[in-house]
N, C-alpha and C. Protein backbone atom coordinates (compact mmCIF):
# COMPACT_ATOMS: atom_id res chain seq x y z
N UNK A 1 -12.08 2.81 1.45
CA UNK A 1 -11.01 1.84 1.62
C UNK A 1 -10.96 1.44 3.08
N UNK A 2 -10.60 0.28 3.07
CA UNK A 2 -10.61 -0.32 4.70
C UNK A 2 -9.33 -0.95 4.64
N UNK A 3 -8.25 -0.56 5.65
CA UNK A 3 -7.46 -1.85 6.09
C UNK A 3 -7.69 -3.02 6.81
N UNK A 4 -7.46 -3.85 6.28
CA UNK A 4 -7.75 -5.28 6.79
C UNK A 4 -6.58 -5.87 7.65
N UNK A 5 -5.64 -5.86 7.27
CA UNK A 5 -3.99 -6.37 7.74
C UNK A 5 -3.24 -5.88 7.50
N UNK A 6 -1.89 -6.00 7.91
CA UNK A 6 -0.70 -5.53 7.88
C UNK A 6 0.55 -6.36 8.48
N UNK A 7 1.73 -6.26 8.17
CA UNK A 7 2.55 -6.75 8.86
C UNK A 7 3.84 -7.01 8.04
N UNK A 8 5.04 -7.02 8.58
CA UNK A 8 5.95 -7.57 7.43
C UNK A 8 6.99 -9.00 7.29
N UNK A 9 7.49 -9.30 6.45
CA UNK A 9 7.86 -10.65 6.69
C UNK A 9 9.32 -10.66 7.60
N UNK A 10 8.78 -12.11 8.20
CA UNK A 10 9.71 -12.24 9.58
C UNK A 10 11.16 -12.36 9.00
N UNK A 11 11.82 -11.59 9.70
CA UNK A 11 13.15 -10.88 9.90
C UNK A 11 13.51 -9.89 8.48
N UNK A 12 12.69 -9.64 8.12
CA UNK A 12 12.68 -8.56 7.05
C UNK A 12 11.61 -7.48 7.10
N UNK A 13 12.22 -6.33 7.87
CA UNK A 13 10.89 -5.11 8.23
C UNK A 13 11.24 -4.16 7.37
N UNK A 14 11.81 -4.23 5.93
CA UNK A 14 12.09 -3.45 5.33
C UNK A 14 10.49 -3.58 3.59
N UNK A 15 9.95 -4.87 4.16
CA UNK A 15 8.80 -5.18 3.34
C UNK A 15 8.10 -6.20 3.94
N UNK A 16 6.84 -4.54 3.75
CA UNK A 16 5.28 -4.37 4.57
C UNK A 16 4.79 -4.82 3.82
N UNK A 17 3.54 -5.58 3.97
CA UNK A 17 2.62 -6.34 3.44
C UNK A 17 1.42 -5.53 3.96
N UNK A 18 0.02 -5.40 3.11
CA UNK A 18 -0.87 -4.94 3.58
C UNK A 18 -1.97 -5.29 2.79
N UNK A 19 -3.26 -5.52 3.57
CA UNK A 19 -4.28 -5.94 2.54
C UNK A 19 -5.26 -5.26 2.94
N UNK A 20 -5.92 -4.41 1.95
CA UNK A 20 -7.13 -3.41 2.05
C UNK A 20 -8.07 -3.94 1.19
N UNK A 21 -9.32 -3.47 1.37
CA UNK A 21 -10.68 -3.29 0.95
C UNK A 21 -10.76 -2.60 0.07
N UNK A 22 -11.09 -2.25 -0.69
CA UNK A 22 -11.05 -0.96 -2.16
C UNK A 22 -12.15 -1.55 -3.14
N UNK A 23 -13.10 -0.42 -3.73
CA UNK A 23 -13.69 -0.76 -4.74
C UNK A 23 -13.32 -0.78 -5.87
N UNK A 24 -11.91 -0.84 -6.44
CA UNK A 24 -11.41 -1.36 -7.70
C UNK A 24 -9.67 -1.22 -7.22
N UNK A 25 -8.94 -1.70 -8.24
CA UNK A 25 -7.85 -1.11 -8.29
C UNK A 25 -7.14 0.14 -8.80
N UNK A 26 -8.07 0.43 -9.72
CA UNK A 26 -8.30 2.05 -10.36
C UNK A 26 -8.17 2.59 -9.58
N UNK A 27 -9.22 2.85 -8.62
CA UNK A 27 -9.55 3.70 -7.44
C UNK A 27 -8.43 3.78 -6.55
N UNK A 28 -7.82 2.14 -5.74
CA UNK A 28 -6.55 2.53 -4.95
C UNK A 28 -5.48 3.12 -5.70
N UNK A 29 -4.98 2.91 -7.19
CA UNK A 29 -3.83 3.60 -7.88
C UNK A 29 -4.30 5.10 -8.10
N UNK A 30 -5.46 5.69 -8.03
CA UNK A 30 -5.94 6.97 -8.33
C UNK A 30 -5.72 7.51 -6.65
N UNK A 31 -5.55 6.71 -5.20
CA UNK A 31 -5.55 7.39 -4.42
C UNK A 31 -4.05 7.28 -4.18
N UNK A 32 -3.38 6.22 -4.46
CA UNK A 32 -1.97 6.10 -3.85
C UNK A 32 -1.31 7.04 -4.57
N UNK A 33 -1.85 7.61 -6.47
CA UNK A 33 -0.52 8.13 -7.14
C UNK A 33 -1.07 10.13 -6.78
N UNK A 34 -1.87 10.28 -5.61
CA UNK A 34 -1.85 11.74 -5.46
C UNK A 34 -0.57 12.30 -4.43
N UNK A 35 -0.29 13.21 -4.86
CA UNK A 35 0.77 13.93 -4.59
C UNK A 35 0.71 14.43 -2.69
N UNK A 36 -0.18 14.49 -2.54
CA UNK A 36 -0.40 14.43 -0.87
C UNK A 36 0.03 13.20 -0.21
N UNK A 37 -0.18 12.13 -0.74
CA UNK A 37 -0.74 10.60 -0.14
C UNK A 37 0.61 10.32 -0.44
N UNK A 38 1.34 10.63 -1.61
CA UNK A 38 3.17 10.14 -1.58
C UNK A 38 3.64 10.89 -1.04
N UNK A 39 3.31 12.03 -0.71
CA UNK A 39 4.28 13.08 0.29
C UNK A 39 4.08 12.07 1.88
N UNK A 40 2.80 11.90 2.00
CA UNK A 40 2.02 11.32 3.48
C UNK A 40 3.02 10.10 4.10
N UNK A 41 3.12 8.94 2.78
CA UNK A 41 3.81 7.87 2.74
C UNK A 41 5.27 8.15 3.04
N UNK A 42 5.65 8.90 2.38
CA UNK A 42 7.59 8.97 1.87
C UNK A 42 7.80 9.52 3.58
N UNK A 43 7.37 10.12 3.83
CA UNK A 43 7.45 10.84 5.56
C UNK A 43 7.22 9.78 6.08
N UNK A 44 6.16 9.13 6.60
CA UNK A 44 6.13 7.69 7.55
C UNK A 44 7.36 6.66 6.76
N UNK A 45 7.96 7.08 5.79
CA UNK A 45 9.30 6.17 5.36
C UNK A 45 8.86 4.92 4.09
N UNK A 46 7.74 4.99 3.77
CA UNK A 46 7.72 4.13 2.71
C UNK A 46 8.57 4.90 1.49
N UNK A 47 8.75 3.84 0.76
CA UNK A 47 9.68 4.23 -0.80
C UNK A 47 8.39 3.77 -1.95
N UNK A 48 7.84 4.77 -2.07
CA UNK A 48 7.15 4.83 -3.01
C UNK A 48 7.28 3.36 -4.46
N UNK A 49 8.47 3.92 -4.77
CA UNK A 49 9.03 3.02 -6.40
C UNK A 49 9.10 2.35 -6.03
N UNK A 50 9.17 1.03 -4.75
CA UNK A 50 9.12 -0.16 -4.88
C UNK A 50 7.79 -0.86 -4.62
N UNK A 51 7.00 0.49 -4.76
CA UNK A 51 5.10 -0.36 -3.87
C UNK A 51 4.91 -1.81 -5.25
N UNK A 52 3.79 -2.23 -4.79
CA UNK A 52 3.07 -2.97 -5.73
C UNK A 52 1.85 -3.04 -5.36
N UNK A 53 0.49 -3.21 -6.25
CA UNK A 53 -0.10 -3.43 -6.39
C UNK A 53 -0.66 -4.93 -6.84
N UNK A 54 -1.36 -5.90 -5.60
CA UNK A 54 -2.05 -6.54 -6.84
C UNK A 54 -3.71 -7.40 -6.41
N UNK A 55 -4.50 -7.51 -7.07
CA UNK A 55 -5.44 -8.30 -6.84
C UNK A 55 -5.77 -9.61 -6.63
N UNK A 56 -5.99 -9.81 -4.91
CA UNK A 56 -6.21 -10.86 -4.33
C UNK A 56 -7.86 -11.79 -4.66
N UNK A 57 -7.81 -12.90 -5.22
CA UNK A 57 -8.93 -13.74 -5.37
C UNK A 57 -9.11 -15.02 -4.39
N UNK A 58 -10.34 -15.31 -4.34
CA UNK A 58 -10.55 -16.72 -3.57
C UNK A 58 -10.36 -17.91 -4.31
């Protein structure tokens, strides 16, 4: 996985935007839903239950 960007919308830093590299979406939901990686997140302050997922096309 690679991060590509980040950032959140202007005057609202309560939702981060981020766009990664990943070889499927399987794969990022198989790394985001391990129990290390939501412990990892919830500590740097993300809220898990409101993430989303979705697949960007050209």
């Amino acid at each position: 996985m690679q991060l590509l960007a980040y950032g959140h919308e202007g005057g609202n830093k309560n939702k981060v935007w981020s766009v990664m590299d990943v070889p499927s979406l399987e794969h990022m939901a198989g790394m985001m839903n391990k129990p290390e990686i939501i412990k990892m997140r919830e500590k740097a302050g993300a809220i898990t239950k409101t993430q989303k997922m979705i697949k960007l096309v050209e």
